[in-house]
Protein backbone atom coordinates (compact mmCIF):
# COMPACT_ATOMS: atom_id res chain seq x y z
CA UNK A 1 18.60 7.20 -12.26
CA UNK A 2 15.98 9.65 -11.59
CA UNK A 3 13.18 8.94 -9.49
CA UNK A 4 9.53 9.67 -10.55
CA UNK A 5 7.70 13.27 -9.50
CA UNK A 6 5.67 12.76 -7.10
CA UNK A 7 4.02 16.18 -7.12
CA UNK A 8 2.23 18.53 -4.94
CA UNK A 9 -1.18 16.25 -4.74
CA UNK A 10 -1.89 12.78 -5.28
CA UNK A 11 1.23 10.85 -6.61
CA UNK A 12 1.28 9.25 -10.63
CA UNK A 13 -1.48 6.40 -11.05
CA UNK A 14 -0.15 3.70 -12.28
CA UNK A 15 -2.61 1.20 -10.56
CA UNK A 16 -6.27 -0.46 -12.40
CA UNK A 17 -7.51 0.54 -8.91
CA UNK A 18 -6.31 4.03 -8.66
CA UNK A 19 -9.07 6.35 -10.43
CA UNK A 20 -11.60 4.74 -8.03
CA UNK A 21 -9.20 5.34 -5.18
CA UNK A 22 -8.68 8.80 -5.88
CA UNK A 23 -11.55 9.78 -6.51
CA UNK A 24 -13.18 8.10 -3.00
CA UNK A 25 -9.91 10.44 -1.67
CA UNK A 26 -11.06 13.72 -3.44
CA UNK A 27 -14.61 13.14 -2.60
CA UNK A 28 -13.74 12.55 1.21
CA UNK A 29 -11.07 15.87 0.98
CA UNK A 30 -13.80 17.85 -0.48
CA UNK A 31 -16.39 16.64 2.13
CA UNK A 32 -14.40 17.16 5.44
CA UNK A 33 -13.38 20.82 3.97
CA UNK A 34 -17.14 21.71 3.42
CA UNK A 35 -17.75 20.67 7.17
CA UNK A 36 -14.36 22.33 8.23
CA UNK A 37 -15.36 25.45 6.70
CA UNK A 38 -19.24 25.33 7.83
CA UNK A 39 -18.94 24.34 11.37
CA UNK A 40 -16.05 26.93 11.56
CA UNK A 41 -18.72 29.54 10.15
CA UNK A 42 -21.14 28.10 12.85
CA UNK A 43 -19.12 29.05 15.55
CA UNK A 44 -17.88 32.23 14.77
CA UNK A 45 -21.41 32.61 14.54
CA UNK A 46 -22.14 31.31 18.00
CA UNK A 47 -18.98 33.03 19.60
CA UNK A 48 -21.16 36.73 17.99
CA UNK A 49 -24.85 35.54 18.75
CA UNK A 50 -24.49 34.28 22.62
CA UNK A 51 -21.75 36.54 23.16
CA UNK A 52 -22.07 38.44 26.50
CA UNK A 53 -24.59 41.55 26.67
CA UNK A 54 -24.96 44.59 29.18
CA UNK A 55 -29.10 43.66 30.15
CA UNK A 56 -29.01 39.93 28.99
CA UNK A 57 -29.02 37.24 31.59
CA UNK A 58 -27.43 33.57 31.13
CA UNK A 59 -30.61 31.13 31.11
CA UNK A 60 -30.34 27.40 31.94
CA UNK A 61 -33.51 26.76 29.46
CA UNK A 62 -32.07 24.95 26.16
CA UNK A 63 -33.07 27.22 23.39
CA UNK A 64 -32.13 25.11 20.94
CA UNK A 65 -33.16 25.81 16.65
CA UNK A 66 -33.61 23.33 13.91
CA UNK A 67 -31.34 23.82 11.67
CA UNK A 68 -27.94 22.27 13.09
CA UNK A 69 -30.12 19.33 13.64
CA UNK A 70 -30.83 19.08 10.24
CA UNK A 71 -27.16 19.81 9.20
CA UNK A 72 -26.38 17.01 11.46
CA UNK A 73 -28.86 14.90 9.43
CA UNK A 74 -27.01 15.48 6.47
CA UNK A 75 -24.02 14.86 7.08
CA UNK A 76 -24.85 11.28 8.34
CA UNK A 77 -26.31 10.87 5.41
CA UNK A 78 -23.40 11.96 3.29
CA UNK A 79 -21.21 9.57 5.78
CA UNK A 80 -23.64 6.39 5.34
CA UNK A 81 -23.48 7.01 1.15
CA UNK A 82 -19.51 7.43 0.97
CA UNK A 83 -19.29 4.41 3.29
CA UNK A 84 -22.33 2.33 1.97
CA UNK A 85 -22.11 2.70 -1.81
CA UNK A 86 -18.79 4.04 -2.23
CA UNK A 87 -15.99 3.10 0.06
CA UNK A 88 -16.86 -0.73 0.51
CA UNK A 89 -17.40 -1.99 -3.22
CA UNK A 90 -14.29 -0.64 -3.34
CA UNK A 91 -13.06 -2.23 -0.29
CA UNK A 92 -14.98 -5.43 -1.34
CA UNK A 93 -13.17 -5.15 -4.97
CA UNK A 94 -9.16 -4.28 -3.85
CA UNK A 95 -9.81 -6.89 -0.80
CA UNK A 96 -11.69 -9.75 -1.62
CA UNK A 97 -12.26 -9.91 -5.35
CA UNK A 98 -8.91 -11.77 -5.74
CA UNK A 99 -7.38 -13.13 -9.34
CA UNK A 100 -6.90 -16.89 -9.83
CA UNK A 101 -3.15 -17.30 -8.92
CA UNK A 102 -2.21 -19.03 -12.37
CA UNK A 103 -3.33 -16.02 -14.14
CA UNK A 104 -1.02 -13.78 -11.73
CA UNK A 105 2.76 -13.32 -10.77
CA UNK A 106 2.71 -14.28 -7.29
CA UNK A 107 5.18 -12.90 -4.69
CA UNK A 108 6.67 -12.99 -1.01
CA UNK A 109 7.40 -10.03 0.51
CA UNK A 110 8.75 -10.33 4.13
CA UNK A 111 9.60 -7.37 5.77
CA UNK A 112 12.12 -6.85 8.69
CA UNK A 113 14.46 -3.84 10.11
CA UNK A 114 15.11 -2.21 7.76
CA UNK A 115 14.39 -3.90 4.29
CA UNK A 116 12.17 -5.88 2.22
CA UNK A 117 12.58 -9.19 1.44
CA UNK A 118 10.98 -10.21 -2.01
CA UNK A 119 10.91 -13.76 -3.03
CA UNK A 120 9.99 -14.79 -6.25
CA UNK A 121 9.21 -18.55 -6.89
CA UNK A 122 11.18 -19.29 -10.21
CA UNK A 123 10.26 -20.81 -13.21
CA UNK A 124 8.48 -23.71 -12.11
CA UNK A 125 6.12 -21.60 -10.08
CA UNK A 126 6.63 -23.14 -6.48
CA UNK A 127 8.16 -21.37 -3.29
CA UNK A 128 11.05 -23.43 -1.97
CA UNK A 129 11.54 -24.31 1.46
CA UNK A 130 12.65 -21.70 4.37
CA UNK A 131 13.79 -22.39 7.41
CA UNK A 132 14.68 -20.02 10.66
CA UNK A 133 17.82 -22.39 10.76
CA UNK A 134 19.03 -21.62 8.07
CA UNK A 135 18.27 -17.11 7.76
CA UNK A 136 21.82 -15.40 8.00
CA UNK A 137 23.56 -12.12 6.65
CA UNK A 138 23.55 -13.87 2.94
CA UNK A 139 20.31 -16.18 2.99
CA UNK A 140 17.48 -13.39 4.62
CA UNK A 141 14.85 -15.65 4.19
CA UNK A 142 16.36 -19.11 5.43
CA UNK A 143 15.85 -20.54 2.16
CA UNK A 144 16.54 -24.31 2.05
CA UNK A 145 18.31 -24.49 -2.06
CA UNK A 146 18.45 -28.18 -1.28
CA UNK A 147 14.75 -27.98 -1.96
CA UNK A 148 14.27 -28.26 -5.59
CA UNK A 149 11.60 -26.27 -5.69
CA UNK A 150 13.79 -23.64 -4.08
CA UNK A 151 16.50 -24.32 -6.48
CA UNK A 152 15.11 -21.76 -9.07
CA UNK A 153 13.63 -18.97 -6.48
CA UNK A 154 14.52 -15.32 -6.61
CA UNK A 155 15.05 -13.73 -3.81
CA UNK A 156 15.82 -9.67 -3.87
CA UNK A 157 16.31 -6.92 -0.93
CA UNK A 158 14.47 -3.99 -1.47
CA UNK A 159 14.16 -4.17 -5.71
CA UNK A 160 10.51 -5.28 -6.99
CA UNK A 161 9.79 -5.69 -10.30
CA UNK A 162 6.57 -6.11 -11.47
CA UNK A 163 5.25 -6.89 -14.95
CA UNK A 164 2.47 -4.15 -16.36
CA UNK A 165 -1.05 -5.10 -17.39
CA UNK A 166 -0.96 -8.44 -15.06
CA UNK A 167 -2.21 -9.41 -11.72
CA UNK A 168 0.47 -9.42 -9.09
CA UNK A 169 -0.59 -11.21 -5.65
CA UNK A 170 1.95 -10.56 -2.91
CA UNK A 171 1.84 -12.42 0.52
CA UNK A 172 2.87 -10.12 3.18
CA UNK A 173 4.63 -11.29 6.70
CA UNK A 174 7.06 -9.73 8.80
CA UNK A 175 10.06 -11.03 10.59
CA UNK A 176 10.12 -9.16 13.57
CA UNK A 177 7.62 -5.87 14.37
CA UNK A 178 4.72 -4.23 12.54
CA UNK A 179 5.73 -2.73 9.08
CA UNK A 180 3.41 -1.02 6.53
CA UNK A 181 3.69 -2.26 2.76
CA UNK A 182 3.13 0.98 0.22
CA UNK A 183 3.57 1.23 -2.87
CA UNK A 184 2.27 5.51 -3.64
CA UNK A 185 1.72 5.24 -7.13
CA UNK A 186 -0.04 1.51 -7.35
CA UNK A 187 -2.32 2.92 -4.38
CA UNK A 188 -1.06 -0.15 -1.92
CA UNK A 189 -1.08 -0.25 1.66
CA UNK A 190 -0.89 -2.79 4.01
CA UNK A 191 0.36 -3.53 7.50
CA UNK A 192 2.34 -6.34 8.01
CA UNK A 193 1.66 -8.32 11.37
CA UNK A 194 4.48 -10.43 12.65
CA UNK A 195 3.08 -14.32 12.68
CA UNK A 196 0.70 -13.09 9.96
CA UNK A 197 0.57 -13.77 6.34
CA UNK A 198 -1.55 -10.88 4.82
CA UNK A 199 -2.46 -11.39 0.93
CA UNK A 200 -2.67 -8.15 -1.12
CA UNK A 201 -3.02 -8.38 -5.00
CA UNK A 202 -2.47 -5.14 -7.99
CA UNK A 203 -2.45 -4.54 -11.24
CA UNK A 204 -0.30 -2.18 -12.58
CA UNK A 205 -1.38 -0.18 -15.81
CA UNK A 206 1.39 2.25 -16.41
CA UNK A 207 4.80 0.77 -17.59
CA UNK A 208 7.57 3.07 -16.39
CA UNK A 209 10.54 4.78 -18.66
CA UNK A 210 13.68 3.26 -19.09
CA UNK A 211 15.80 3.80 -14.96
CA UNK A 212 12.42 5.40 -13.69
CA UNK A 213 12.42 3.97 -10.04
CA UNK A 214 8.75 4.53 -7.72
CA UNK A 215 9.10 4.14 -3.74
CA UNK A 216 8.54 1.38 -1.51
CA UNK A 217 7.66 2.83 1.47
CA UNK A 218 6.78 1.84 4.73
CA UNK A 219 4.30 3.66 6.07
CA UNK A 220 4.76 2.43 10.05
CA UNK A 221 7.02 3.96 12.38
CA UNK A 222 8.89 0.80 13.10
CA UNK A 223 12.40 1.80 14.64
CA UNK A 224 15.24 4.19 14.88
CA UNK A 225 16.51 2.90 11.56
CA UNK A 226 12.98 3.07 9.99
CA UNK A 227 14.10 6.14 7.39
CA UNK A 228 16.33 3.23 5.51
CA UNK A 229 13.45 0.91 5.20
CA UNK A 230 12.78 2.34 1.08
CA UNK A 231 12.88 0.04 -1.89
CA UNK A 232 12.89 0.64 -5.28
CA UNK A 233 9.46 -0.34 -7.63
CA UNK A 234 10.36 -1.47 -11.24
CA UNK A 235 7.26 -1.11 -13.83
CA UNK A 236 8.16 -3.62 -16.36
CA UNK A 237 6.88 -4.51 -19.14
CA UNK A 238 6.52 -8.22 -20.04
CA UNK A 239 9.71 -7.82 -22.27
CA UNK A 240 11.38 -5.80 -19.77
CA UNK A 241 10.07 -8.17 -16.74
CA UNK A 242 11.49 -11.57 -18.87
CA UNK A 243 14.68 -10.08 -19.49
CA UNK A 244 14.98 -8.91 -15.91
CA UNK A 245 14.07 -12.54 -14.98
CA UNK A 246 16.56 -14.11 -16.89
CA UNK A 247 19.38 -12.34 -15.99
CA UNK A 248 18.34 -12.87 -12.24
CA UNK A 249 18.06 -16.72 -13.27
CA UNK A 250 21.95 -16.13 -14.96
CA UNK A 251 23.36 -14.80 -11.94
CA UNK A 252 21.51 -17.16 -9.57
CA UNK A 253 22.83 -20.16 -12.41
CA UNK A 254 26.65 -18.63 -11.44
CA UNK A 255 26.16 -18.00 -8.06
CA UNK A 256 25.48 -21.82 -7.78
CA UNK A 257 28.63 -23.00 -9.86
CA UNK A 258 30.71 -20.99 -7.86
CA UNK A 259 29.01 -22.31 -4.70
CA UNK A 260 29.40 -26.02 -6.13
């Protein structure tokens, strides 16, 4: 399978959210190059006007000119507006604004050295049981499948499918240090705090081709083994997600036969 480009800028959008996001990033890029550029002018500038002179004596007496004050002035203004008006409706929108859970795909994602742990709650819509008592090699999460609401769950290591053109809400814990949940081309980040459960929710606009496979990345440096922590994102759509569901519900179906 071949995995998406990524290119030499901003990776594929493939997220409701990601025009707004981008365009907060380009706006910020542009911003922070017009005051790398300027204040590197300014000193050059300083570095030739106060430079040292045969005649001129060092003074003590601030001689200080108007102008960087108002540059100053500007740019807090320019900071206040991206902050103000831009960057927290967005924040407001990605972070609070959340979908009604019966009109999304809701989703566990655990994380631990070195994988991600998604759990999907089945048909009937309910998370089954876990239990620390129970977490081995085989069973990552500890789920109890006496539970019979955790007779139907789904539970994969580092695959994620997700359905296009509906809400996804995924709870993020960790089992052990801090991780960092991202998904590049649905513009998703989030830390993962162990003893925390962190809600994040997506939409996803963009179906992908037939084998195309998007990163799930962590973005926190959390061990020696922390290049192996990368998943695979699966764009479905709803076709695509059912008939990946139902062949996970097959195999889970045999998998309990044989266990039986």
């Amino acid at each position: 399978m071949n995995s998406s480009p990524y290119g030499w800028w901003l990776p594929l959008d493939a997220s409701t959210h990601g025009a707004e996001i981008d365009h907060l990033i380009n706006i910020i890029h542009v911003f922070m190059a017009v005051l790398f550029v300027g204040w590197g002018i300014y000193f050059v500038y300083c570095l030739f006007r106060f430079r040292q002179k045969p005649g001129h004596q060092a003074s003590s007496i601030r001689e200080h000119f108007k102008f960087p004050k108002y540059l100053e002035t500007g740019v807090l203004i320019v900071e206040i507006w991206l902050l103000v008006f831009v960057s927290s409706p967005l924040w407001f929108k990605v972070k609070t604004a959340f979908p009604a859970e019966k009109d999304a795909l809701v989703v566990r994602v655990v994380a631990e050295q070195f994988a991600w742990n998604i759990h999907y709650p089945g048909k009937d819509g309910k998370f089954g049981k876990t239990s620390a008592e129970l977490v081995d090699g085989v069973n990552t999460l500890g789920l109890d499948r006496e539970d019979p609401d955790a007779k139907d769950d789904i539970v994969t290591i580092n695959i994620f499918h997700v359905p296009v053109n509906k809400p996804v809400i995924v709870h993020l814990s960790s089992k052990d240090v801090i991780h960092s949940f991202s998904l590049p081309v649905l513009r998703v980040k989030q830390d993962t705090i162990p003893g925390m459960t962190i809600p994040i929710w997506f939409e996803a606009k963009r179906a992908g081709q037939p084998g195309e496979e998007f990163d799930i990345a962590c973005a926190q440096l959390c061990g020696l083994g922390h290049y192996r922590m990368k998943g695979m994102l699966y764009l479905d759509t709803p076709e695509q997600f059912a008939a990946w569901m139902a062949e996970e519900e097959k195999n889970l179906a045999a998998e309990s036969g044989e266990s039986s």
